[in-house]
C-alpha atoms as a PDB file:
ATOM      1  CA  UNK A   1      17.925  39.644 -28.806  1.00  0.00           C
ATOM      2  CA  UNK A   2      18.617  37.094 -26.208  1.00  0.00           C
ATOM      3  CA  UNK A   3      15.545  34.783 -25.100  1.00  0.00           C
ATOM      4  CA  UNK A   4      14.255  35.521 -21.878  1.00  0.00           C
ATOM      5  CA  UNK A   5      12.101  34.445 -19.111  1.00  0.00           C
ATOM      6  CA  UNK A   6       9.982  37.825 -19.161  1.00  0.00           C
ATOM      7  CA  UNK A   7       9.468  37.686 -23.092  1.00  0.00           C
ATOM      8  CA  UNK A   8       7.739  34.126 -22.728  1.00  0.00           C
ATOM      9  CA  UNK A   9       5.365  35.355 -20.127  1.00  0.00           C
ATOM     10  CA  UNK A  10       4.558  38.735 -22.460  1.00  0.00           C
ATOM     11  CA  UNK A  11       3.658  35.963 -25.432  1.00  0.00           C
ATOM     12  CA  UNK A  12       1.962  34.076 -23.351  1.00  0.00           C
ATOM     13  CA  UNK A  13      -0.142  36.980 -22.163  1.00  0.00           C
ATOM     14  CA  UNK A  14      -0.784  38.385 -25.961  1.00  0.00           C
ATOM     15  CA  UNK A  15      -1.750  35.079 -26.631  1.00  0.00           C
ATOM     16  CA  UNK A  16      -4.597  35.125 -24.219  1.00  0.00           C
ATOM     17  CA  UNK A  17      -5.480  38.507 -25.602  1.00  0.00           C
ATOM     18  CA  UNK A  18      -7.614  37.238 -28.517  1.00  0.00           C
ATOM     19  CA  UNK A  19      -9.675  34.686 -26.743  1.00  0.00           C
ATOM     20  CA  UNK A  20     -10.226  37.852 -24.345  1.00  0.00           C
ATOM     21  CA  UNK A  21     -11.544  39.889 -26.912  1.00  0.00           C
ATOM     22  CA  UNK A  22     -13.857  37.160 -27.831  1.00  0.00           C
ATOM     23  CA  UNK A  23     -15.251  37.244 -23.991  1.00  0.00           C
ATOM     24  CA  UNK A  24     -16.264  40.904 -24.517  1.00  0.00           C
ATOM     25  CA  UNK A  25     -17.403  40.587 -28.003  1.00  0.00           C
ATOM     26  CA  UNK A  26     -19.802  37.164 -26.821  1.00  0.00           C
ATOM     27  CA  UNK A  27     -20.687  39.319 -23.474  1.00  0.00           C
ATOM     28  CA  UNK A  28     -21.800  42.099 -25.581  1.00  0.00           C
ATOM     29  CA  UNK A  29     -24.493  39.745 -27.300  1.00  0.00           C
ATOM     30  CA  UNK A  30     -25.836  38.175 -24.482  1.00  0.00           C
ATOM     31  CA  UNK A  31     -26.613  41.613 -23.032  1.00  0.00           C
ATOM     32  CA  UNK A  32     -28.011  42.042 -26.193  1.00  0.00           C
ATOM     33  CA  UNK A  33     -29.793  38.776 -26.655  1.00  0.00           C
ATOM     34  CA  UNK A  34     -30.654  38.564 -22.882  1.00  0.00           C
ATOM     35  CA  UNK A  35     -32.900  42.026 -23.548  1.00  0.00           C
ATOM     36  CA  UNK A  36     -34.244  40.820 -26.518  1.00  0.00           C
ATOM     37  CA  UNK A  37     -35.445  37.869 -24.620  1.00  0.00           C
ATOM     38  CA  UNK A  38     -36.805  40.739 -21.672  1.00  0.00           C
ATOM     39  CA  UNK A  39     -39.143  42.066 -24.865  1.00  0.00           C
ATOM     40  CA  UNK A  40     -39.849  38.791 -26.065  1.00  0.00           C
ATOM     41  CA  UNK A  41     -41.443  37.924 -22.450  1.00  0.00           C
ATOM     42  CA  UNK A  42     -43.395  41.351 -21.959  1.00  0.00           C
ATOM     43  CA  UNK A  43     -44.811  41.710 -25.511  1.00  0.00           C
ATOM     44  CA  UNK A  44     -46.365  37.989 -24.908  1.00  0.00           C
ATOM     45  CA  UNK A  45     -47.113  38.656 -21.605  1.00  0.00           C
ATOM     46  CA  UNK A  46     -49.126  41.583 -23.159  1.00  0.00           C
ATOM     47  CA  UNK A  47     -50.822  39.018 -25.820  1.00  0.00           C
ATOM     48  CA  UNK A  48     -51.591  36.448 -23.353  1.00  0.00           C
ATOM     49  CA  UNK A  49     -53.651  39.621 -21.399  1.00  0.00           C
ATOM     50  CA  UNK A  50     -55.114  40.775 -25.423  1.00  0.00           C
ATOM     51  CA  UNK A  51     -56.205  36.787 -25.565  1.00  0.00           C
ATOM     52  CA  UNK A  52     -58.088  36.856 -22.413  1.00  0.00           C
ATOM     53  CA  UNK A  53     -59.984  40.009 -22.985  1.00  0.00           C
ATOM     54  CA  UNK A  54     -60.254  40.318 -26.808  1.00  0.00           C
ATOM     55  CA  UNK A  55     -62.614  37.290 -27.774  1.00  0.00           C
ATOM     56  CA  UNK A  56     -63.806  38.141 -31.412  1.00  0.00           C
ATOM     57  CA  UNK A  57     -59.687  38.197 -32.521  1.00  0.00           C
ATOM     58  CA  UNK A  58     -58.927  35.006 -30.391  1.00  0.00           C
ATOM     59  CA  UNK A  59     -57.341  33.086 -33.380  1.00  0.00           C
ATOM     60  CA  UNK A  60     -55.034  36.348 -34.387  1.00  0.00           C
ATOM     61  CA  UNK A  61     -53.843  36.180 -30.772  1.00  0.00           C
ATOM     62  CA  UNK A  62     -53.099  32.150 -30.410  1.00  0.00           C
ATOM     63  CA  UNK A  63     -51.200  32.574 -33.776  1.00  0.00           C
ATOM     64  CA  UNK A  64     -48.933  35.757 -32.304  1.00  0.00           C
ATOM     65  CA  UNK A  65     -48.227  33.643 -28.907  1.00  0.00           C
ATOM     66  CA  UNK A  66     -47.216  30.742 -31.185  1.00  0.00           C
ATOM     67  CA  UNK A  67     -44.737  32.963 -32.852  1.00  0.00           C
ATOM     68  CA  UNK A  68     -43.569  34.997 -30.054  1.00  0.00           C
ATOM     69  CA  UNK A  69     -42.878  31.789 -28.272  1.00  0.00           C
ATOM     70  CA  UNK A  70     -41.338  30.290 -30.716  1.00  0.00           C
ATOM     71  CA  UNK A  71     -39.009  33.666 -30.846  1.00  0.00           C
ATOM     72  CA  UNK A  72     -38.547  33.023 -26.786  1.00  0.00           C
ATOM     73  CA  UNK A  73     -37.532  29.771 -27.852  1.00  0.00           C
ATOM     74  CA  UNK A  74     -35.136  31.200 -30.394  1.00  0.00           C
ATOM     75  CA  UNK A  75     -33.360  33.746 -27.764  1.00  0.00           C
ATOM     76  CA  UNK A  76     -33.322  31.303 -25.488  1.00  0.00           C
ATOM     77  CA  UNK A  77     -31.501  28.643 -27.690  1.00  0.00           C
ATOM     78  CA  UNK A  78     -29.077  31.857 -28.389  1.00  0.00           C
ATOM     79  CA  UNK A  79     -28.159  32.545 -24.848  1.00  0.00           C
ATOM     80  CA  UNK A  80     -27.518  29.289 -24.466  1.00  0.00           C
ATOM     81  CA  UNK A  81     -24.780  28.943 -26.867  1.00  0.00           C
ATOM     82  CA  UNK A  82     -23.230  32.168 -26.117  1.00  0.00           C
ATOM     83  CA  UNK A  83     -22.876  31.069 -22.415  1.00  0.00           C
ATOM     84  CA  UNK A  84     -21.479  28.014 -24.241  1.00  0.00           C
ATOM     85  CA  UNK A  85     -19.204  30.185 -26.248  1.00  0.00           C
ATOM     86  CA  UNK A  86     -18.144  32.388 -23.657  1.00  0.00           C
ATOM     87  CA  UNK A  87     -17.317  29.342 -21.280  1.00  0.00           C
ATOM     88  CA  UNK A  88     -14.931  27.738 -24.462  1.00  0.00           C
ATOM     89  CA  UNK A  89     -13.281  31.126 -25.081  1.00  0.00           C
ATOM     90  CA  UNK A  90     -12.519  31.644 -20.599  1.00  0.00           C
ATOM     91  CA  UNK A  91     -10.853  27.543 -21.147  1.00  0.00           C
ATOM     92  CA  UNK A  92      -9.172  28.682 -23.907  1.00  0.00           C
ATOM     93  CA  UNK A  93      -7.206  31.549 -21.953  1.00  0.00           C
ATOM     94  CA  UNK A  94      -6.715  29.337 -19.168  1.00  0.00           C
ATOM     95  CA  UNK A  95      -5.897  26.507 -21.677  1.00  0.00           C
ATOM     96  CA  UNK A  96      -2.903  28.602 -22.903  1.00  0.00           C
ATOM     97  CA  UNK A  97      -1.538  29.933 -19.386  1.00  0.00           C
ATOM     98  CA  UNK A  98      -1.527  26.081 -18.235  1.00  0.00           C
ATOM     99  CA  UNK A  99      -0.019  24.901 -21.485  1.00  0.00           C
ATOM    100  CA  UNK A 100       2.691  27.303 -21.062  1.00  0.00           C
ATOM    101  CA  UNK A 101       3.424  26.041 -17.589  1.00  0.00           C
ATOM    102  CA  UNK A 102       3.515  22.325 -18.525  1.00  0.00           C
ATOM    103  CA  UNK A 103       5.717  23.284 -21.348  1.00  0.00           C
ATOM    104  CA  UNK A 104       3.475  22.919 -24.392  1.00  0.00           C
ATOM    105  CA  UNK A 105       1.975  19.643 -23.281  1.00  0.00           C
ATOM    106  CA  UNK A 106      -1.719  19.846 -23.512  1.00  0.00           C
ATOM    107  CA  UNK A 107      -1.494  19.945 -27.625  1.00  0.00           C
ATOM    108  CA  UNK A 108      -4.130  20.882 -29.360  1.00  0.00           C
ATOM    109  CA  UNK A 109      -6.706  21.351 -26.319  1.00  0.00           C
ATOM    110  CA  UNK A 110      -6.227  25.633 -26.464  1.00  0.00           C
ATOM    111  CA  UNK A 111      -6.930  25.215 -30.000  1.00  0.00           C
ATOM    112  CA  UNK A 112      -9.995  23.113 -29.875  1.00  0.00           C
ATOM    113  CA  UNK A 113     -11.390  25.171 -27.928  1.00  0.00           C
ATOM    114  CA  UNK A 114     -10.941  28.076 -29.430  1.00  0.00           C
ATOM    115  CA  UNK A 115     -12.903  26.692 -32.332  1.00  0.00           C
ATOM    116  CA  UNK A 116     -15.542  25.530 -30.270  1.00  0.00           C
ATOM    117  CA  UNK A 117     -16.193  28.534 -28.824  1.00  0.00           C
ATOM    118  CA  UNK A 118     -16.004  30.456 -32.070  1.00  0.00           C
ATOM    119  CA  UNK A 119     -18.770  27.544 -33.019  1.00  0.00           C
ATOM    120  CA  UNK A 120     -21.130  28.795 -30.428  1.00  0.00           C
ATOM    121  CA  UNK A 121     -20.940  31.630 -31.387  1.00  0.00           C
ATOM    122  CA  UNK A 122     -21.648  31.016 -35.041  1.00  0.00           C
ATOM    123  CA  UNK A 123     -24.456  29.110 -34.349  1.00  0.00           C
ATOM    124  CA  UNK A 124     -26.186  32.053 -31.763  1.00  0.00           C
ATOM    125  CA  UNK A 125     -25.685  34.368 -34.586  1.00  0.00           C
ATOM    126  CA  UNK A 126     -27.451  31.536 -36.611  1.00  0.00           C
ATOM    127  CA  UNK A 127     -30.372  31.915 -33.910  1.00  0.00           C
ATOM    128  CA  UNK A 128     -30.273  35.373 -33.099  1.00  0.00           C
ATOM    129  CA  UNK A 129     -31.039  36.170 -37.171  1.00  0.00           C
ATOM    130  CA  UNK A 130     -33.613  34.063 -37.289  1.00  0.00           C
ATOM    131  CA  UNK A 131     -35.324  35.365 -34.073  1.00  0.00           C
ATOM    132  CA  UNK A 132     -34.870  38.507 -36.111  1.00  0.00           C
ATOM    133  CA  UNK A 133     -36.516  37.161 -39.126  1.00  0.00           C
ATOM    134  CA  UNK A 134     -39.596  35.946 -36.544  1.00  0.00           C
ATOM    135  CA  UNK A 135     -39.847  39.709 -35.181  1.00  0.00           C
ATOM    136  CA  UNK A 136     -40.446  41.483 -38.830  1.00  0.00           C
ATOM    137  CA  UNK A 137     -42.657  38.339 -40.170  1.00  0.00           C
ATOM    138  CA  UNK A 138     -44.957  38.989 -36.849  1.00  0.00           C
ATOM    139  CA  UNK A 139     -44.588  42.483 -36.413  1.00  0.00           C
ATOM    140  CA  UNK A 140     -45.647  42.697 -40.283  1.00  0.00           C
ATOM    141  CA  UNK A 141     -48.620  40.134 -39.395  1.00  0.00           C
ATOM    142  CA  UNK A 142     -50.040  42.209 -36.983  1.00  0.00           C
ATOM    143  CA  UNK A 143     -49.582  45.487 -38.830  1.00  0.00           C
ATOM    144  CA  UNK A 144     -51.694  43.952 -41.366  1.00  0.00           C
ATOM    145  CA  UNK A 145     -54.240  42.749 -39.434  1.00  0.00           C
ATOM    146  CA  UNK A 146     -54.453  45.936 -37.111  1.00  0.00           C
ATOM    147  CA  UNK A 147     -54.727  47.646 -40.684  1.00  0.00           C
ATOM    148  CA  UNK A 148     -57.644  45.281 -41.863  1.00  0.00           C
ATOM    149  CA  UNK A 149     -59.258  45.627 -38.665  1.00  0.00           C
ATOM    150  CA  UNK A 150     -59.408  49.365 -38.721  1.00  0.00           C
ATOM    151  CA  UNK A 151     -60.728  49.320 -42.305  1.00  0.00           C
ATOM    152  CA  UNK A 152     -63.167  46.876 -41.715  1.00  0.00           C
END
């Protein structure tokens, strides 16, 4: 089959396919993360009401804003790198449709990249699980001492 013009641009364009599928896949946890942050925010802007009103459990409550901040933190740190993430994999595409222009000049640059934004998002899902690990140890905390305080 002879080499043409039109067959470059259609490998060019399925190589830029992957790194888009990466955008959608990183997009789809930030909306998730970015919600989880929304919860995050209202359940401590709940406790921060509790601490004001509810005296006798004042040390319960300064321990669960601790936490829950420390889970804002966690989101936070997460959204971060998947912006980061999401920003490597967009250079990436456009990495590869100027490389093919300059005729394969920029080296290794799409593929550096590439990994760096596959980095980000390692280290978000890194974050993201242990926000999740926060949310049961807390939620567990204060299902115990809801418990305790109903027996009691």
């Amino acid at each position: 089959m002879p080499d043409s013009p039109a067959l470059g641009h259609y490998a060019i364009l399925t190589s830029m396919l992957a790194p888009a599928l990466l955008m959608a896949a990183t997009a789809s946890l930030l909306v998730s993360a970015n919600a989880r942050l929304a919860r995050v925010v209202d359940r401590l802007r709940a406790l921060i009401v509790a601490w004001e009103y509810d005296a006798p459990d004042r040390d319960v409550r300064d321990s669960q804003i601790k936490r829950h901040r420390q889970r804002a933190q966690l989101v936070l740190r997460a959204c971060q790198l998947l912006y980061a993430g999401l920003g490597a994999f967009v250079g990436t595409s456009l990495a590869l449709a100027i490389d093919a222009f300059l005729q394969f000049r920029l080296g290794v640059l799409p593929t550096v990249l590439a990994v760096l934004g596959v980095s980000f998002l390692l280290l978000a899902s890194v974050a993201l699980g242990s926000e999740v690990s926060l949310s049961v140890r807390s939620f567990d905390e204060e299902l115990d001492h809801e418990l305790s305080r109903r027996r009691g």
